[in-house]
Protein backbone atom coordinates (compact mmCIF):
# COMPACT_ATOMS: atom_id res chain seq x y z
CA UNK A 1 0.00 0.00 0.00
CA UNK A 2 2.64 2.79 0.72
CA UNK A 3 4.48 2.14 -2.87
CA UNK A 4 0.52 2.24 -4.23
CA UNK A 5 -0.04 5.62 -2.28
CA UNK A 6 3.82 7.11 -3.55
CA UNK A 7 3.34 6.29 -7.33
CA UNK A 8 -0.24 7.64 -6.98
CA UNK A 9 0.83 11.24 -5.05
CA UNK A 10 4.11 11.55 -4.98
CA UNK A 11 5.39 14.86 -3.14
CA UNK A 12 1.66 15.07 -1.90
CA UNK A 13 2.43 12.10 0.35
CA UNK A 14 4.30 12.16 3.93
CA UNK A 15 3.90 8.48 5.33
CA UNK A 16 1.32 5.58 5.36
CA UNK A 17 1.06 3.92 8.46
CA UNK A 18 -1.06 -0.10 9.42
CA UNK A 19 -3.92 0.68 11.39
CA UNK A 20 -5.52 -2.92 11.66
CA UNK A 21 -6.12 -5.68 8.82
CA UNK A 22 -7.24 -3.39 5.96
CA UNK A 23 -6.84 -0.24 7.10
CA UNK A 24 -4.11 2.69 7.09
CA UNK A 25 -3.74 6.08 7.93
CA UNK A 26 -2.03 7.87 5.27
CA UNK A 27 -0.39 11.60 6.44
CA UNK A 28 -0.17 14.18 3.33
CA UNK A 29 2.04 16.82 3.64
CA UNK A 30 -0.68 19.45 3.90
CA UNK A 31 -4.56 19.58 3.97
CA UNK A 32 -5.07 20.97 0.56
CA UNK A 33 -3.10 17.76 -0.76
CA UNK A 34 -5.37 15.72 1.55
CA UNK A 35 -8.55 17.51 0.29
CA UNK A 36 -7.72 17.42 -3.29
CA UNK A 37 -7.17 13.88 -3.39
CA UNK A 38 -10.33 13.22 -1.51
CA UNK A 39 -11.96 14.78 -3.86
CA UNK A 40 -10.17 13.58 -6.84
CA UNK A 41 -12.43 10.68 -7.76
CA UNK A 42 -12.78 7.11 -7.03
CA UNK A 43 -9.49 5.31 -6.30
CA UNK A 44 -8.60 1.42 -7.06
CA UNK A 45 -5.94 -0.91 -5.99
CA UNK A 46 -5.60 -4.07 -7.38
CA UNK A 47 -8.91 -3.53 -9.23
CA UNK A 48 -9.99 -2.89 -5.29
CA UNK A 49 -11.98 0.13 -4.27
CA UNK A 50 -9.94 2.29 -2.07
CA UNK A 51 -12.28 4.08 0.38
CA UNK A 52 -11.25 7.23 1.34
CA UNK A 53 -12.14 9.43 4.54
CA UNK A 54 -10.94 12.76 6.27
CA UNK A 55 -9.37 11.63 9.49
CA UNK A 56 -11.41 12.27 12.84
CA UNK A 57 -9.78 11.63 16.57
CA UNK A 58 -13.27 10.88 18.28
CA UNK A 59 -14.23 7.58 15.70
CA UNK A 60 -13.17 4.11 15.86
CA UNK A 61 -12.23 3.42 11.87
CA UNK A 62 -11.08 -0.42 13.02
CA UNK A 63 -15.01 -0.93 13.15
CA UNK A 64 -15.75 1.15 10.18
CA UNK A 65 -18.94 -0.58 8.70
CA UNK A 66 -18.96 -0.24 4.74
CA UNK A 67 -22.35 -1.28 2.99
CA UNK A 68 -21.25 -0.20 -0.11
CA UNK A 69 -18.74 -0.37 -3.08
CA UNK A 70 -18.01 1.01 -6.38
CA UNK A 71 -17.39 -2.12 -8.33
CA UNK A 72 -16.21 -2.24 -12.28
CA UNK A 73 -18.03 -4.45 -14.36
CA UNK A 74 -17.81 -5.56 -18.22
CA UNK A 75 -21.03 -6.50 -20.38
CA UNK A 76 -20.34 -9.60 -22.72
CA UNK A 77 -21.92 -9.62 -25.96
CA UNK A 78 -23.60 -6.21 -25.81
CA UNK A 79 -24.91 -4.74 -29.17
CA UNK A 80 -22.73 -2.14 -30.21
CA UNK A 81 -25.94 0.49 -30.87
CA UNK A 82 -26.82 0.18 -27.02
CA UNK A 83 -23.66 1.46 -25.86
CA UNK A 84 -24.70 5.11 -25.17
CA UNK A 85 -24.46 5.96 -21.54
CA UNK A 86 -28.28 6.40 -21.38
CA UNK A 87 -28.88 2.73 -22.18
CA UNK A 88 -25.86 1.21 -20.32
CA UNK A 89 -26.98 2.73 -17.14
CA UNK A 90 -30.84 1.55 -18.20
CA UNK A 91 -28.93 -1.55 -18.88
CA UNK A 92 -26.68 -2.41 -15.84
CA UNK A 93 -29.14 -0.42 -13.33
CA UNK A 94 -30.97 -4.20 -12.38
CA UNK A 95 -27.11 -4.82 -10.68
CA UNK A 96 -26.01 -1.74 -9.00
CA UNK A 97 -26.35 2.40 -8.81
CA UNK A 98 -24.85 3.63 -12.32
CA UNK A 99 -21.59 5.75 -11.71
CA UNK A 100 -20.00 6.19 -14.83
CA UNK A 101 -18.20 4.30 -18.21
CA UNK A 102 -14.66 4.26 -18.19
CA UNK A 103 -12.99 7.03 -20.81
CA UNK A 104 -12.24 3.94 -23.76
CA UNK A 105 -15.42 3.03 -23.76
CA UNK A 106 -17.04 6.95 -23.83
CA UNK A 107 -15.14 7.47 -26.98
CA UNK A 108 -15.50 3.87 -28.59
CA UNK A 109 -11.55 3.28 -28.68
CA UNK A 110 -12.49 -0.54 -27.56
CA UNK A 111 -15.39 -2.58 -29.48
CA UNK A 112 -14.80 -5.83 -27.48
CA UNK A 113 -16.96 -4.71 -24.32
CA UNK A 114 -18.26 -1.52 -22.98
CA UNK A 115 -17.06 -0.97 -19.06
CA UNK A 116 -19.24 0.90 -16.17
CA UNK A 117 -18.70 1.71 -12.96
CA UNK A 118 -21.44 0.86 -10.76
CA UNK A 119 -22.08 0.97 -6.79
CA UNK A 120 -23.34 -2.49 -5.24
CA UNK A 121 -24.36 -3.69 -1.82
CA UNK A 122 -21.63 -5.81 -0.21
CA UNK A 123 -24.17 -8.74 0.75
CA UNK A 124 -26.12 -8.55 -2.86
CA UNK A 125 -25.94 -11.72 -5.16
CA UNK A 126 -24.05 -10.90 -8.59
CA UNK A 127 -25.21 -13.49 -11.02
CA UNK A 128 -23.17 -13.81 -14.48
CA UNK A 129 -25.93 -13.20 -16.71
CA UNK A 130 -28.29 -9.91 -16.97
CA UNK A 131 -31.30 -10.04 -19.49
CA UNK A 132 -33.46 -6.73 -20.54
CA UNK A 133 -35.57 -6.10 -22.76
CA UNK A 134 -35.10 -4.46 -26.12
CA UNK A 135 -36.55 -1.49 -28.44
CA UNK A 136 -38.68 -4.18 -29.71
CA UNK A 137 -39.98 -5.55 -26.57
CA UNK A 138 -37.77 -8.62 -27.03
CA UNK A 139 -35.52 -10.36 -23.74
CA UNK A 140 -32.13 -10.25 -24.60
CA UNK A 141 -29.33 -11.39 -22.47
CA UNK A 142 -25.83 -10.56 -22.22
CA UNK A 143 -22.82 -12.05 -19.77
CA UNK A 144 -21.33 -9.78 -17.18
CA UNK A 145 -17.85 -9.80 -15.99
CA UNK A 146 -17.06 -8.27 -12.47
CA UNK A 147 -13.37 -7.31 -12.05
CA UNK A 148 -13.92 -7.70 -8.49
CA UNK A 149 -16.54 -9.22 -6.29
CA UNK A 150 -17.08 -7.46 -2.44
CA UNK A 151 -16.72 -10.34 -0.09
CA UNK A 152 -16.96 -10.39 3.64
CA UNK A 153 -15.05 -12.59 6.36
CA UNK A 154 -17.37 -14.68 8.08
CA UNK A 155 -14.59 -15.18 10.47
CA UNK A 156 -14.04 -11.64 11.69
CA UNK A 157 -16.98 -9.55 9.71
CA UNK A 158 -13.90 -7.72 7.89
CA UNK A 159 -13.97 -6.92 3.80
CA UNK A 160 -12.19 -8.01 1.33
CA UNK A 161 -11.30 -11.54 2.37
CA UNK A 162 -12.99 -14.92 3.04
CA UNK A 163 -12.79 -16.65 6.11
CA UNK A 164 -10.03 -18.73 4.69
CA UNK A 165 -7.52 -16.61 4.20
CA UNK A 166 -8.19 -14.57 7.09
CA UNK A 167 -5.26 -13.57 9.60
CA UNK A 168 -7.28 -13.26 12.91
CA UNK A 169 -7.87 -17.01 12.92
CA UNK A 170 -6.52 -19.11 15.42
CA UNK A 171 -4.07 -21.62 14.28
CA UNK A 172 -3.39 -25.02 16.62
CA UNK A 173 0.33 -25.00 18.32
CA UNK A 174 1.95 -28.14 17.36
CA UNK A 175 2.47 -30.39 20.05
CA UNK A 176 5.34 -32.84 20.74
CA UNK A 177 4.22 -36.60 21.44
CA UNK A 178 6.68 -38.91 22.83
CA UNK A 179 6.26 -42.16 21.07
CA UNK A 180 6.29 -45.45 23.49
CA UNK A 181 9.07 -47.36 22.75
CA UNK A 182 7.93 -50.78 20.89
CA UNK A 183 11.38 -52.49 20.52
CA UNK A 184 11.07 -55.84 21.67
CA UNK A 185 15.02 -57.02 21.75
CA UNK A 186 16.36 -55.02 24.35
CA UNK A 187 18.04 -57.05 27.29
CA UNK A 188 19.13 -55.48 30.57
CA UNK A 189 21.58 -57.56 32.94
CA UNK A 190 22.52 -57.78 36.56
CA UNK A 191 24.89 -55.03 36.17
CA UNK A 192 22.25 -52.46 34.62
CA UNK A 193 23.63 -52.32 31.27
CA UNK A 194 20.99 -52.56 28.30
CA UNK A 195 22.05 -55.02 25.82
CA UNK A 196 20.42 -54.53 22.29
CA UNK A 197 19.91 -57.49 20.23
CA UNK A 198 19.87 -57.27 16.92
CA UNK A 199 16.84 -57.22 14.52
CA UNK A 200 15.02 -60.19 12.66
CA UNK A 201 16.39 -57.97 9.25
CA UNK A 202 19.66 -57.72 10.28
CA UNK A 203 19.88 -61.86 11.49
CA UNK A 204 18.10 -63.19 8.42
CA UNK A 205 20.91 -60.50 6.87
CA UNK A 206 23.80 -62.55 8.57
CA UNK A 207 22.02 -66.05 7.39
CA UNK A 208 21.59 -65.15 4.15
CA UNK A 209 25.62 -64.18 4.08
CA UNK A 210 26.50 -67.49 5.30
CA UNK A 211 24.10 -68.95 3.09
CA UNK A 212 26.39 -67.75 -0.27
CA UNK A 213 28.94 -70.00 -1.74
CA UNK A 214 32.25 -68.52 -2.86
CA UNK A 215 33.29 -70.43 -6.36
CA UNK A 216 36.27 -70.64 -8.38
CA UNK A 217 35.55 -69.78 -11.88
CA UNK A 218 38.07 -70.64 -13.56
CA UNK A 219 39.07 -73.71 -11.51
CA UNK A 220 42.87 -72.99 -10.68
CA UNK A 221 43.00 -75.73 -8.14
CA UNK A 222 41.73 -78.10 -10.73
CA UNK A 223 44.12 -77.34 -13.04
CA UNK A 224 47.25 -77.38 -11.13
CA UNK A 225 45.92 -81.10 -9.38
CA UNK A 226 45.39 -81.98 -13.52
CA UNK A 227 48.82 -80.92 -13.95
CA UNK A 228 50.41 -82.99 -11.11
CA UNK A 229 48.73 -86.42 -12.88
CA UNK A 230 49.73 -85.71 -16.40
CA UNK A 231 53.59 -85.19 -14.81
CA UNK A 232 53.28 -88.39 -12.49
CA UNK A 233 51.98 -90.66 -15.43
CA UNK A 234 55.00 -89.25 -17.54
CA UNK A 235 57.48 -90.46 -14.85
CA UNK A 236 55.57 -93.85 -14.88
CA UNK A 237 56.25 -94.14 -18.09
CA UNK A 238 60.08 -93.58 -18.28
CA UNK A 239 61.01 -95.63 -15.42
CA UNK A 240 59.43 -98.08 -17.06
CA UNK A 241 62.01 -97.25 -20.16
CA UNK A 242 59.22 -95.93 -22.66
CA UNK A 243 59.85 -93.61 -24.50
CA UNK A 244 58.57 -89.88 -23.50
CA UNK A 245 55.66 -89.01 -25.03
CA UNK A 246 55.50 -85.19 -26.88
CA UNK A 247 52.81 -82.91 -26.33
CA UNK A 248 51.96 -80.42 -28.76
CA UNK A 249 51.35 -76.63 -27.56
């Protein structure tokens, strides 16, 4: 809000100050800045109306009860020959008090939609469709876009907010719970000490270890006892005065 109120009056502006949820004081440099800003129009932030009032020591502006709001709203599908300001307020006059159209739509610099300002209750229903009847004495109906809907807390009875976003509610503390301990293989023994067995996981672990045969893949052992034959035949063979038999490779 004070970078809103600084872009919007500049030099005009001294300091904006939090009164509650909603609500700030803002300090001009002098009353005639006050005074012409007060009376400089309506004011939106955020496509929010900004209510504005002269400052006054003896009320309570925390319980400041607003009825209602100048909303903007946009008629869909609108013939263009209706869009005089005579027939848009005849139009739009079923939804709200008529305030004004917005400049673009005054001088027809937008075709899409025409755009009016109009006041509204803060507890009225604003359906999406509006119907009226035509020149001819034909119903015709049109869609109508609201740029912003008044809503009220239900929590706290403040504006602008539902009651789930709202700041004054009460959130639970979070509370530590000390879980009982369910370990069943803890021993304790004469001496006091606590002895902690281990785990079904980590004993089928161990059983599955001794479980797993280590094998020789490429059968050294084998070999060299293959080797030891072959060379003990071969001495067989010459003490017997044979002759020694040749190996190829």
């Amino acid at each position: 809000m004070e970078g809103f109120a600084k872009r919007m009056w500049g030099d005009k502006l001294d300091r904006v100050k939090l009164l509650s949820f909603g609500i700030y004081i803002i300090r001009f440099s002098n009353v005639e800045a006050r005074d012409q800003v007060l009376n400089g129009g309506f004011i939106f932030f955020n496509r929010r109306p900004v209510i504005m009032k002269p400052w006054n020591p003896n009320e309570n502006f925390s319980k400041e009860d607003v009825s209602r709001v100048p909303i903007w709203i946009q008629l869909e599908g609108l013939e263009l020959k209706y869009w005089g300001e005579k027939s848009l307020f005849k139009i739009v006059g079923q939804r709200g008090k008529p305030i004004m159209v917005d400049a673009i739509t005054k001088e027809r610099e937008r075709l899409s939609y025409p755009r009016i300002l109009i006041e509204v209750s803060m507890n009225q229903k604003l359906p999406e469709m509006l119907e009226f009847e035509d020149e001819h004495g034909w119903n015709s109906s049109i869609g109508v876009k609201y740029e912003w809907k008044p809503s009220i807390c239900t929590h706290c009875s403040g504006l602008g907010h539902i009651a789930d976003d709202c700041r004054k509610r009460t959130v639970g503390k979070t509370e530590w719970i000390v879980k009982a301990d369910n370990r069943k293989n803890i021993q304790v023994d004469e001496e006091g000490f606590t002895k902690v067995v281990g785990s079904k996981k980590s004993e089928k672990v161990k059983e599955k270890r001794a479980e797993t045969m280590v094998s020789n893949t490429f059968q050294a052992l084998d070999t060299e006892q293959s080797l030891e034959e072959v060379e003990s035949t071969h001495m067989d063979n010459m003490e017997e005065g044979g002759e020694p038999s040749f190996i190829n490779g």
